[in-house]
Protein backbone atom coordinates (compact mmCIF):
# COMPACT_ATOMS: atom_id res chain seq x y z
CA UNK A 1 52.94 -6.33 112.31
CA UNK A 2 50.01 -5.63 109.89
CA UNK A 3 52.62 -4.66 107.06
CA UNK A 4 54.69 -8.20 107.88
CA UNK A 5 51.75 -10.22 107.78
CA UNK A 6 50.84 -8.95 104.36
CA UNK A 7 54.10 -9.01 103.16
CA UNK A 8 54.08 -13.37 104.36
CA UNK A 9 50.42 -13.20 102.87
CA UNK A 10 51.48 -12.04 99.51
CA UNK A 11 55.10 -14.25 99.36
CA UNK A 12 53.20 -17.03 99.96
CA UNK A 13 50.76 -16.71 96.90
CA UNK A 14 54.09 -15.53 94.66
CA UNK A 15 55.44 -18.67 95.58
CA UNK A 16 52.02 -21.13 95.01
CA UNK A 17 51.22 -19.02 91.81
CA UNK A 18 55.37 -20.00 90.43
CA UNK A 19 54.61 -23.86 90.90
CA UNK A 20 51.72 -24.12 89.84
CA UNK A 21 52.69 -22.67 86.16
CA UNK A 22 56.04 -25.39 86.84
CA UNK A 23 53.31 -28.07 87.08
CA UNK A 24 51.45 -26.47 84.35
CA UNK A 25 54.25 -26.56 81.77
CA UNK A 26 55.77 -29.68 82.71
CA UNK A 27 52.25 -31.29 82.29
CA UNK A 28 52.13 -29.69 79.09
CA UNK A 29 54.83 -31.14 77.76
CA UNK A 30 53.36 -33.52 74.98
CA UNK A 31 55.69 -36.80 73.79
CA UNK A 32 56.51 -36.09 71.00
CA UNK A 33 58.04 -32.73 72.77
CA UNK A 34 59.40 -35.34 75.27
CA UNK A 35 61.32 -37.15 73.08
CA UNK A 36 62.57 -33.98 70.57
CA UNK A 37 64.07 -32.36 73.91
CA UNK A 38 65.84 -35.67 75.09
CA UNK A 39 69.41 -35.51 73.63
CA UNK A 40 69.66 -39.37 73.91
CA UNK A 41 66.59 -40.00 71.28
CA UNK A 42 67.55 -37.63 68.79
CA UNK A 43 67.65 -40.79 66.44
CA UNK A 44 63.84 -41.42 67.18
CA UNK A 45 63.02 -37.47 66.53
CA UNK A 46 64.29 -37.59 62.98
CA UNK A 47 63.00 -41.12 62.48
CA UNK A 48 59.77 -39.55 63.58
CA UNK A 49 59.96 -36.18 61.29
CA UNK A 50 60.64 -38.76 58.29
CA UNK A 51 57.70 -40.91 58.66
CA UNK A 52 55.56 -37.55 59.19
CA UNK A 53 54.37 -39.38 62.51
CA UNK A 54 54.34 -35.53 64.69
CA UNK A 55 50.72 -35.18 64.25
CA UNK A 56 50.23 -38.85 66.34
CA UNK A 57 52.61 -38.32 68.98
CA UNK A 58 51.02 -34.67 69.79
CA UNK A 59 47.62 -35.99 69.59
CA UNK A 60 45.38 -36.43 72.70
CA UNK A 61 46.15 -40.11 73.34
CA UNK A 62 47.31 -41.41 75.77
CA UNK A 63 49.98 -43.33 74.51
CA UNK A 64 52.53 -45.68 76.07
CA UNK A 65 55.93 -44.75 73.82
CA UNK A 66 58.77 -47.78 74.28
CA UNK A 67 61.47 -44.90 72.75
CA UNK A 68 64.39 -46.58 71.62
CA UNK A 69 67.66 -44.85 72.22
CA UNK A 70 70.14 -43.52 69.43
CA UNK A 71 72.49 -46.57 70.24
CA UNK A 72 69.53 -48.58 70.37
CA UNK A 73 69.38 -47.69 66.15
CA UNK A 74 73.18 -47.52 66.13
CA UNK A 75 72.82 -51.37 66.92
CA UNK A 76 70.61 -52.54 63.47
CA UNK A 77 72.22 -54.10 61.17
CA UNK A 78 74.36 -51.84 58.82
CA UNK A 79 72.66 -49.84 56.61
CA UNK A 80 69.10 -50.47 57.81
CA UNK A 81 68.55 -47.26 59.47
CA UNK A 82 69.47 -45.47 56.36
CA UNK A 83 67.50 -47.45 54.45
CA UNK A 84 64.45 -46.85 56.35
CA UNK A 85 64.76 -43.19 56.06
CA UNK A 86 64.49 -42.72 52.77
CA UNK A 87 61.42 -41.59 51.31
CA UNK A 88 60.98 -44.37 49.51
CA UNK A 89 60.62 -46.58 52.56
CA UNK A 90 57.94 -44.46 54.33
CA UNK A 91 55.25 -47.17 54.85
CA UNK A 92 58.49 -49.74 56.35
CA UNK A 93 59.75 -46.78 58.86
CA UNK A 94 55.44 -46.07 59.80
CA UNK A 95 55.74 -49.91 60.82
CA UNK A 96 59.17 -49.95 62.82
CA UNK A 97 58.03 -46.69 64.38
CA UNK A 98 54.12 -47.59 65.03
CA UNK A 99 55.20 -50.94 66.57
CA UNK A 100 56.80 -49.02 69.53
CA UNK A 101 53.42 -47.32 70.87
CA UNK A 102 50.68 -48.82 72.86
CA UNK A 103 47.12 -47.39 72.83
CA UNK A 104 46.42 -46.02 76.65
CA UNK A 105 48.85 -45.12 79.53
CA UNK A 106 50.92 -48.10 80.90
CA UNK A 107 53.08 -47.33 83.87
CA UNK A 108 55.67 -49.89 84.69
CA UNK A 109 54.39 -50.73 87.59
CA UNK A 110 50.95 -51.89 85.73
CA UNK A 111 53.33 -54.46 84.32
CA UNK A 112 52.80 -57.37 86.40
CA UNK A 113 53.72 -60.54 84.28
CA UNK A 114 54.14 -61.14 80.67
CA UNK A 115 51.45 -60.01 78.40
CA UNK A 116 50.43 -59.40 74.65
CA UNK A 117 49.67 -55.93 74.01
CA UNK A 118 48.58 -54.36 70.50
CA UNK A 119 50.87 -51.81 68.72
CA UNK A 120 49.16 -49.13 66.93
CA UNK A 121 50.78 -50.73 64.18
CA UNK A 122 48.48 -53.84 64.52
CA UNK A 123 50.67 -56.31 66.05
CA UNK A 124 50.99 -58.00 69.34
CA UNK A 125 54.46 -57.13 71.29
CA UNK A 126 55.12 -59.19 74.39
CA UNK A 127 55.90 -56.66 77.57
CA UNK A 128 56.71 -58.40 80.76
CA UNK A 129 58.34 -57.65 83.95
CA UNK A 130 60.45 -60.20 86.33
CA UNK A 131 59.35 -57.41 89.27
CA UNK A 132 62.92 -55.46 88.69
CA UNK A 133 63.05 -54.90 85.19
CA UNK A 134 60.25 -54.45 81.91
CA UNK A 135 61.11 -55.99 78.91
CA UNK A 136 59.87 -55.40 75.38
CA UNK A 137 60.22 -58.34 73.29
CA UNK A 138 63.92 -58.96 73.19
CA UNK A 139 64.27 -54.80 74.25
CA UNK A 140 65.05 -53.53 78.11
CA UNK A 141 63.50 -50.40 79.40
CA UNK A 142 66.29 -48.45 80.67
CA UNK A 143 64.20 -45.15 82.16
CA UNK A 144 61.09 -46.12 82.57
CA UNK A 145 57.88 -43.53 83.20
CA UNK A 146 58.71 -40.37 81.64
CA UNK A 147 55.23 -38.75 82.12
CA UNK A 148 53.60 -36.53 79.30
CA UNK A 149 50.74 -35.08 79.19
CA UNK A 150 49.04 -37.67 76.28
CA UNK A 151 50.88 -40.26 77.76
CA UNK A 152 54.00 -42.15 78.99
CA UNK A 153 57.24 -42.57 77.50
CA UNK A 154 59.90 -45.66 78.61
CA UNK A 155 62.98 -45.31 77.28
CA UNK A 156 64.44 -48.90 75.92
CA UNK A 157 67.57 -50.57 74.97
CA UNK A 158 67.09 -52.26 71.46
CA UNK A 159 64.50 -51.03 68.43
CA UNK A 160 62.09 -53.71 68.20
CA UNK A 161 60.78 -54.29 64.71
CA UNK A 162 56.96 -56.16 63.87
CA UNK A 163 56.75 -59.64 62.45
CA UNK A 164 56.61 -58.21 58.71
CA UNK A 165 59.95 -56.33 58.69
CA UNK A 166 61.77 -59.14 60.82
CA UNK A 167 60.44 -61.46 58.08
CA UNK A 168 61.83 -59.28 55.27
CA UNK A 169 65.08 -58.36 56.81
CA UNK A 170 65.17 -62.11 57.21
CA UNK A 171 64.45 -62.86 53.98
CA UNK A 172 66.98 -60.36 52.32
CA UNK A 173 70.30 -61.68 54.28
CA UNK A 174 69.07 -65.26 52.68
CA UNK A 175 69.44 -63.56 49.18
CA UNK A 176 72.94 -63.09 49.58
């Protein structure tokens, strides 16, 4: 009975000791690991990689992430995804790419009504909620609180661009 007891005694803290290193790991688990090891944002991890933006999404943080999906870049207008990952075009790919994180950890549920929230880029981005889904300016979060451990990462429907590039994409279909 002694030996059985034991035996329960010593399962037991097996089993405790296994999930708490699952917790561990998975709390780990920084964004911009997040979004590398998510097959459907494989557009975002090279956008990343090109703008040299690792260092910011591994940092401390916390960060809210609105991660655009690859179709989400498949949907720009031809040739502007190209052109925004060339070298040349760093500073213009920082922007797009900066405009999609919040400073601090927003859930969705902390998104109540439409508000103005500042990008690390600098600008304001509207984020509101109708109470069943969060919007992005114009872009629809379509898996919403992936949890990491310097933040949170929402998964969204379009890639929202800042004021600047809008204006200059804007500009540069009037030139033709």
């Amino acid at each position: 009975m002694k030996l059985f007891k034991r035996a329960i005694s010593l399962f037991t803290l097996a089993l405790v000791l296994i999930l708490s290193f699952e917790v561990k790991a998975q709390e780990e688990t920084n964004i911009l690991e997040l979004t590398s090891e998510t097959e459907s944002l494989s557009t975002l991890a090279t956008a990343v990689e090109a703008a040299d933006l690792e260092a910011t999404l591994q940092s401390e943080g916390p960060y809210t992430v609105f991660a655009p999906t690859n179709e989400a870049f498949e949907n720009l207008p031809e040739g502007v995804l190209n052109e925004l990952l060339k070298p040349e075009n760093k500073e213009q790919l920082i922007a797009v790419l900066t405009y999609h994180v919040i400073p601090g950890e927003v859930m969705s549920d902390d998104i109540t009504e439409t508000m103005k929230a500042k990008t690390i880029q600098g600008s304001n981005a509207s984020v509101k909620s109708n109470g069943e889904s969060v919007m992005i300016e114009n872009a629809e979060v379509v898996k919403a609180d992936m949890d990491a451990s310097n933040g949170v990462v929402h998964v969204i429907d379009e890639v929202i661009l800042p004021p600047s590039i809008k204006k200059a994409l804007n500009s540069s279909k009037s030139d033709y």
